[in-house]
Structure formats: C-alpha cells, structure tokens
PDB file of N, CA and C in Angstrom:
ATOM      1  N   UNK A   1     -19.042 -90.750  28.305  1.00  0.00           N
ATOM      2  CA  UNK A   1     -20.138 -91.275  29.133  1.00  0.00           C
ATOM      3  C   UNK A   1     -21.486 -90.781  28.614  1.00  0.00           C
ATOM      4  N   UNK A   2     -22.528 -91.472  28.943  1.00  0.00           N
ATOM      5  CA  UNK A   2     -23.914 -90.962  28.868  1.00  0.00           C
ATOM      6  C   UNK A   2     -24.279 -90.013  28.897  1.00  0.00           C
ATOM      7  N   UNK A   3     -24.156 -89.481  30.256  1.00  0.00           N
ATOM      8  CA  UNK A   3     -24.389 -87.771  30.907  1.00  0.00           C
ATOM      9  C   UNK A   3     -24.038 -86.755  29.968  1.00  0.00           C
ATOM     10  N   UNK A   4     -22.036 -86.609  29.568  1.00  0.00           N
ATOM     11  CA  UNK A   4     -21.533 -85.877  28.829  1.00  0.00           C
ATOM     12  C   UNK A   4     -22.666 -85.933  27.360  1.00  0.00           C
ATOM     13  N   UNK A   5     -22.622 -86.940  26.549  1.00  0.00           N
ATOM     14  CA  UNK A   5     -23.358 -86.906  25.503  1.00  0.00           C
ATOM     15  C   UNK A   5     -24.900 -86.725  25.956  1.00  0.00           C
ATOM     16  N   UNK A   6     -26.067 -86.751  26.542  1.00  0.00           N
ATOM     17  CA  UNK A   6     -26.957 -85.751  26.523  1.00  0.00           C
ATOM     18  C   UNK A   6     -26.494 -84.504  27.053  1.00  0.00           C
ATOM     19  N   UNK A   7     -25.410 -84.134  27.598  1.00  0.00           N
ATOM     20  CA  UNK A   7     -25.537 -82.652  28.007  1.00  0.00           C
ATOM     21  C   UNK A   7     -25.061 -82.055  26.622  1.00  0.00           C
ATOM     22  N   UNK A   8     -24.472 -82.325  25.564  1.00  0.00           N
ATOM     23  CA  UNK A   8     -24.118 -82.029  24.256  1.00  0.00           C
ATOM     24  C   UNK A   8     -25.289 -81.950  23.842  1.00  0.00           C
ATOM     25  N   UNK A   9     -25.920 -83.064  23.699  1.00  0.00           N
ATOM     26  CA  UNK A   9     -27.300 -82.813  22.889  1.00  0.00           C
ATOM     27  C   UNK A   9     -28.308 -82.057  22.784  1.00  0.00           C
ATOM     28  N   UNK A  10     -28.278 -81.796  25.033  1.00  0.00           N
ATOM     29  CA  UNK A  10     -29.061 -81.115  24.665  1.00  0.00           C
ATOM     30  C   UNK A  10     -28.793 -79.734  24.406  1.00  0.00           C
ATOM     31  N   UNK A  11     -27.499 -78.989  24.801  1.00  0.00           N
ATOM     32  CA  UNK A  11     -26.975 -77.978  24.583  1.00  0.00           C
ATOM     33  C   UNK A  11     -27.246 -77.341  23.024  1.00  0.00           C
ATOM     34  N   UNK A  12     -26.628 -78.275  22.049  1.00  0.00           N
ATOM     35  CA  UNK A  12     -27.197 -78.358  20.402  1.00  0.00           C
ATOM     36  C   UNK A  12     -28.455 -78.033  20.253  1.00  0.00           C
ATOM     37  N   UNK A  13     -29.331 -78.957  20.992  1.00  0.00           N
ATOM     38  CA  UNK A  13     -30.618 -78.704  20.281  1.00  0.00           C
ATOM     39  C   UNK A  13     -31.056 -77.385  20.673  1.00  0.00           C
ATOM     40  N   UNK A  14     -30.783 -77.156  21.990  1.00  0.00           N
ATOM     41  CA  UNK A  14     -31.074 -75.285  22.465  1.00  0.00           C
ATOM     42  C   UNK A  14     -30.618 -73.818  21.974  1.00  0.00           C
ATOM     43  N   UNK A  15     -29.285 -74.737  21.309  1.00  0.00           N
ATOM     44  CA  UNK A  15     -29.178 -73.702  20.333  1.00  0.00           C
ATOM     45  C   UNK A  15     -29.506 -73.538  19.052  1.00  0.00           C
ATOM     46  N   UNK A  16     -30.456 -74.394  18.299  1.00  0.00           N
ATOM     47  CA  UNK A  16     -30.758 -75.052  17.005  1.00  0.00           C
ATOM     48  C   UNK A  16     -32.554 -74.553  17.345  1.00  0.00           C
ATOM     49  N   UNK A  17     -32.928 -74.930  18.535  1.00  0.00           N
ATOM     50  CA  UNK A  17     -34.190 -74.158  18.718  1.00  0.00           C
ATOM     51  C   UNK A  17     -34.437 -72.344  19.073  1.00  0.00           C
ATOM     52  N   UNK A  18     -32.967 -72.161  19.676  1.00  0.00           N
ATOM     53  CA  UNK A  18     -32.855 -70.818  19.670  1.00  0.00           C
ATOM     54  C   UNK A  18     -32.625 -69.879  18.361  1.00  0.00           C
ATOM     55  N   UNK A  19     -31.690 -70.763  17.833  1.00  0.00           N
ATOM     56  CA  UNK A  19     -31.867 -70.026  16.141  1.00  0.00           C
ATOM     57  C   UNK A  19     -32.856 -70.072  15.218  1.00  0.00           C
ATOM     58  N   UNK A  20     -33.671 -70.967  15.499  1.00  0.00           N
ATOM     59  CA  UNK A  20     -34.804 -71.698  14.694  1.00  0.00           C
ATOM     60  C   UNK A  20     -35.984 -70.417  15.378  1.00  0.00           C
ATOM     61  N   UNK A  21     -36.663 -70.208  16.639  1.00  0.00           N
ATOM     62  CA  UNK A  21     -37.221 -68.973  16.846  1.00  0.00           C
ATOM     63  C   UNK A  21     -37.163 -68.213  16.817  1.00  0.00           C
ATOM     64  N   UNK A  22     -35.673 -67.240  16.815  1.00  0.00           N
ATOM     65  CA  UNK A  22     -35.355 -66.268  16.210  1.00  0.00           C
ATOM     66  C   UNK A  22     -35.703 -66.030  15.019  1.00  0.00           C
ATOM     67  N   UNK A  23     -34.803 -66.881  14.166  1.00  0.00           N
ATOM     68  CA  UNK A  23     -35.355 -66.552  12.840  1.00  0.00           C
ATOM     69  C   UNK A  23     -36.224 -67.013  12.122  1.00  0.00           C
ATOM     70  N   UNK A  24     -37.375 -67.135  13.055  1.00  0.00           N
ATOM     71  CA  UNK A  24     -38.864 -66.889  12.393  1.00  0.00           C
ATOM     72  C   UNK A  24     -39.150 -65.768  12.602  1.00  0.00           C
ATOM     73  N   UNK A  25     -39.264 -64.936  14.026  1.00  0.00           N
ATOM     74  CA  UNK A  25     -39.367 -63.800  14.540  1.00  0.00           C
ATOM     75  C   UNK A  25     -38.669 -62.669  13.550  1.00  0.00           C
ATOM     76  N   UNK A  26     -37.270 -62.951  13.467  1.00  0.00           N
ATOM     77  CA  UNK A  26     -37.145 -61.919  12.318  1.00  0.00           C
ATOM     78  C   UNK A  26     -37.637 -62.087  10.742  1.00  0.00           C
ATOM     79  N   UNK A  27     -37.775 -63.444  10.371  1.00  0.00           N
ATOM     80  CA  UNK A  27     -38.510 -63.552   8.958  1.00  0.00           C
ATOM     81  C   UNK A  27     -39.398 -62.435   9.483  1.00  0.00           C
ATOM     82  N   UNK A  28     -40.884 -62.743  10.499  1.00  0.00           N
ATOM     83  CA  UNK A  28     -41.831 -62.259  10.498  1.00  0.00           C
ATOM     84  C   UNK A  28     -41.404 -60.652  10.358  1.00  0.00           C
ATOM     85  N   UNK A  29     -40.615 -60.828  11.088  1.00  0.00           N
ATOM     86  CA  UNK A  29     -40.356 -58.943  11.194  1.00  0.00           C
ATOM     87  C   UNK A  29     -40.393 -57.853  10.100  1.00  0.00           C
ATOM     88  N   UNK A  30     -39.333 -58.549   9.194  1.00  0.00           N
ATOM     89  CA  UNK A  30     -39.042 -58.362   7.761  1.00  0.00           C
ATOM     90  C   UNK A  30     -40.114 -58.736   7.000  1.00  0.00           C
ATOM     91  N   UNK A  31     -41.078 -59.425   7.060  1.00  0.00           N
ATOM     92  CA  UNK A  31     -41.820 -59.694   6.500  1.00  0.00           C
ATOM     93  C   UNK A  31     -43.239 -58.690   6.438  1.00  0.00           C
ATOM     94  N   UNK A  32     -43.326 -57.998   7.653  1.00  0.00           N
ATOM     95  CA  UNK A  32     -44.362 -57.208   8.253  1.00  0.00           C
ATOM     96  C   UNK A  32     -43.655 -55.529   7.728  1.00  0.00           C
ATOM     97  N   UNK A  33     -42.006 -55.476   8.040  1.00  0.00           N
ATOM     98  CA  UNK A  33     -42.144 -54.566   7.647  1.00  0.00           C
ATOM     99  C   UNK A  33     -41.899 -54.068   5.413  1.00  0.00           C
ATOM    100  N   UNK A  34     -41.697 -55.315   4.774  1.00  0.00           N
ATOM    101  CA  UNK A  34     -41.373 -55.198   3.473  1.00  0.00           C
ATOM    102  C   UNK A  34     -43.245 -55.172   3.074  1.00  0.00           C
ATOM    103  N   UNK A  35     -44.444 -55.390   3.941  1.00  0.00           N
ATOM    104  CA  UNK A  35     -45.842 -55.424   3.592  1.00  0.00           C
ATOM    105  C   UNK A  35     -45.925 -53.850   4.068  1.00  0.00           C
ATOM    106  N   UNK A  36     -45.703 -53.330   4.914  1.00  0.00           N
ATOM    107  CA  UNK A  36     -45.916 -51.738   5.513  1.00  0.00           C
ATOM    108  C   UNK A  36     -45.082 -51.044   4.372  1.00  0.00           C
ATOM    109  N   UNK A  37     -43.643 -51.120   4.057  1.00  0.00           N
ATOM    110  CA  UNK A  37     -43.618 -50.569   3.192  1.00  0.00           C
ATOM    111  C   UNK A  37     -44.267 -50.606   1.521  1.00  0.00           C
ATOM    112  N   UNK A  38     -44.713 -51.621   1.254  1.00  0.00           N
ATOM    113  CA  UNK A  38     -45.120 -51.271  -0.164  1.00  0.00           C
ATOM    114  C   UNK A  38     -46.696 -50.927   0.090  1.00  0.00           C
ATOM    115  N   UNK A  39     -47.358 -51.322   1.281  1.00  0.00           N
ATOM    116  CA  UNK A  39     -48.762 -50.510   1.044  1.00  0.00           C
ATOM    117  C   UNK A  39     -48.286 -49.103   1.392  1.00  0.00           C
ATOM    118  N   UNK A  40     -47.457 -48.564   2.063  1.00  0.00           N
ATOM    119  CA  UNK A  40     -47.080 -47.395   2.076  1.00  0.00           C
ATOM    120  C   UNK A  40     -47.024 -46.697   0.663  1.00  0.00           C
ATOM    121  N   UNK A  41     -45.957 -47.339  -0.113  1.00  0.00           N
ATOM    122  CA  UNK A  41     -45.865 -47.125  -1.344  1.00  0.00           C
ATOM    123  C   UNK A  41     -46.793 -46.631  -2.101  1.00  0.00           C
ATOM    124  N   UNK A  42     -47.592 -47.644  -2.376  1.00  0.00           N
ATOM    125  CA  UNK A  42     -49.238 -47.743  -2.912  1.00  0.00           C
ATOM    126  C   UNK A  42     -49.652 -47.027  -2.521  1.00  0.00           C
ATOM    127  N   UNK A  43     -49.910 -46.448  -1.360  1.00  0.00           N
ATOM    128  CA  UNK A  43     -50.889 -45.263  -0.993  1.00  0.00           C
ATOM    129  C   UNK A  43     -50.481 -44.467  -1.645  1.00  0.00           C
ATOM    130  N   UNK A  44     -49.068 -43.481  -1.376  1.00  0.00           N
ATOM    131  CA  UNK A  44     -48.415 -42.833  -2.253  1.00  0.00           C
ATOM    132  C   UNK A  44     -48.370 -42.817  -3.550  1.00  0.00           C
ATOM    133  N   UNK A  45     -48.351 -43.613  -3.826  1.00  0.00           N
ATOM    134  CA  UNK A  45     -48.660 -43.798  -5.911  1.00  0.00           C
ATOM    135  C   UNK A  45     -49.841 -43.579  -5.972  1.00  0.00           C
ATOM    136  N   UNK A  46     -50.722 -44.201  -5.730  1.00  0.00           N
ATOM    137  CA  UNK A  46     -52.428 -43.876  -5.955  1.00  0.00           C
ATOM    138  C   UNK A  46     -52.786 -42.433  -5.425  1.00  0.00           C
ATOM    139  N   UNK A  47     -52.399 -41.766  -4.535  1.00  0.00           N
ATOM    140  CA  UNK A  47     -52.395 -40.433  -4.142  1.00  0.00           C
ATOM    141  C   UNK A  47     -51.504 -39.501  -5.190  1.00  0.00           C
ATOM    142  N   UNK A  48     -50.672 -39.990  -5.661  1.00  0.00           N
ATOM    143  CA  UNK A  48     -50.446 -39.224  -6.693  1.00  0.00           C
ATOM    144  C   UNK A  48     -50.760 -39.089  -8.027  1.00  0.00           C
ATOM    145  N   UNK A  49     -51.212 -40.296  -8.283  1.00  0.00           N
ATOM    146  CA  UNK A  49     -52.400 -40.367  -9.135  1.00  0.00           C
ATOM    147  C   UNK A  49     -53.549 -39.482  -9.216  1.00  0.00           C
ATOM    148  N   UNK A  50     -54.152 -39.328  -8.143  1.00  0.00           N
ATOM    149  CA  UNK A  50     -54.853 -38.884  -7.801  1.00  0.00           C
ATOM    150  C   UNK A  50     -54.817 -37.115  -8.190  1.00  0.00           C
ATOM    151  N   UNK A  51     -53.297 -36.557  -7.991  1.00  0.00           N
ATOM    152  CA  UNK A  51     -52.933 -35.203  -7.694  1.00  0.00           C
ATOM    153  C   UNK A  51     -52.925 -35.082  -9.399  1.00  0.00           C
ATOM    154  N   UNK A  52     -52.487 -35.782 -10.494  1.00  0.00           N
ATOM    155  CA  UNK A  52     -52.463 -35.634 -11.588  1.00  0.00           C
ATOM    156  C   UNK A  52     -53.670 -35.945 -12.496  1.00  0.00           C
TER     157      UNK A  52
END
C-alpha cells in the first residue's frame, strides 16, 4: 500500500540524513583536530629551531 511505502521512505531517508550529518560533524571533527595537531607540531619545530 501507499502508507507502508512512504513510511519506508521516509524511515530511509532519516537514516541517510542521519548518517549524512554525522559524518560531516565527524569529518569536521577530524578535520579540526588533524589542523590543531600539526600547528601544534609547527610550533614545536620552530621552537626548536629556535633552541638550536
């Protein structure tokens, strides 16, 4: 019936939008923290630069 097939659909798409915001949220995450670590880095290298 009708009903059954949008309640599929929309079930799918809620979970297709739920995975889809998640994993932007964690791209971003990973993304924010692989930028914190290498300016971390950098500070550290240039500070040791610095010491030599």
């Amino acid at each position: 019936s009708k009903e059954v097939a949008w309640s599929i659909l929309i079930s799918e798409s809620t979970d297709l939008y739920r995975e889809t915001v998640t994993g932007k949220f964690h791209k971003a995450y990973q993304t924010s923290s692989l930028c914190a670590f290498w300016s971390n880095h950098f500070s550290q290298t240039s500070l040791g630069d610095v010491d030599d």
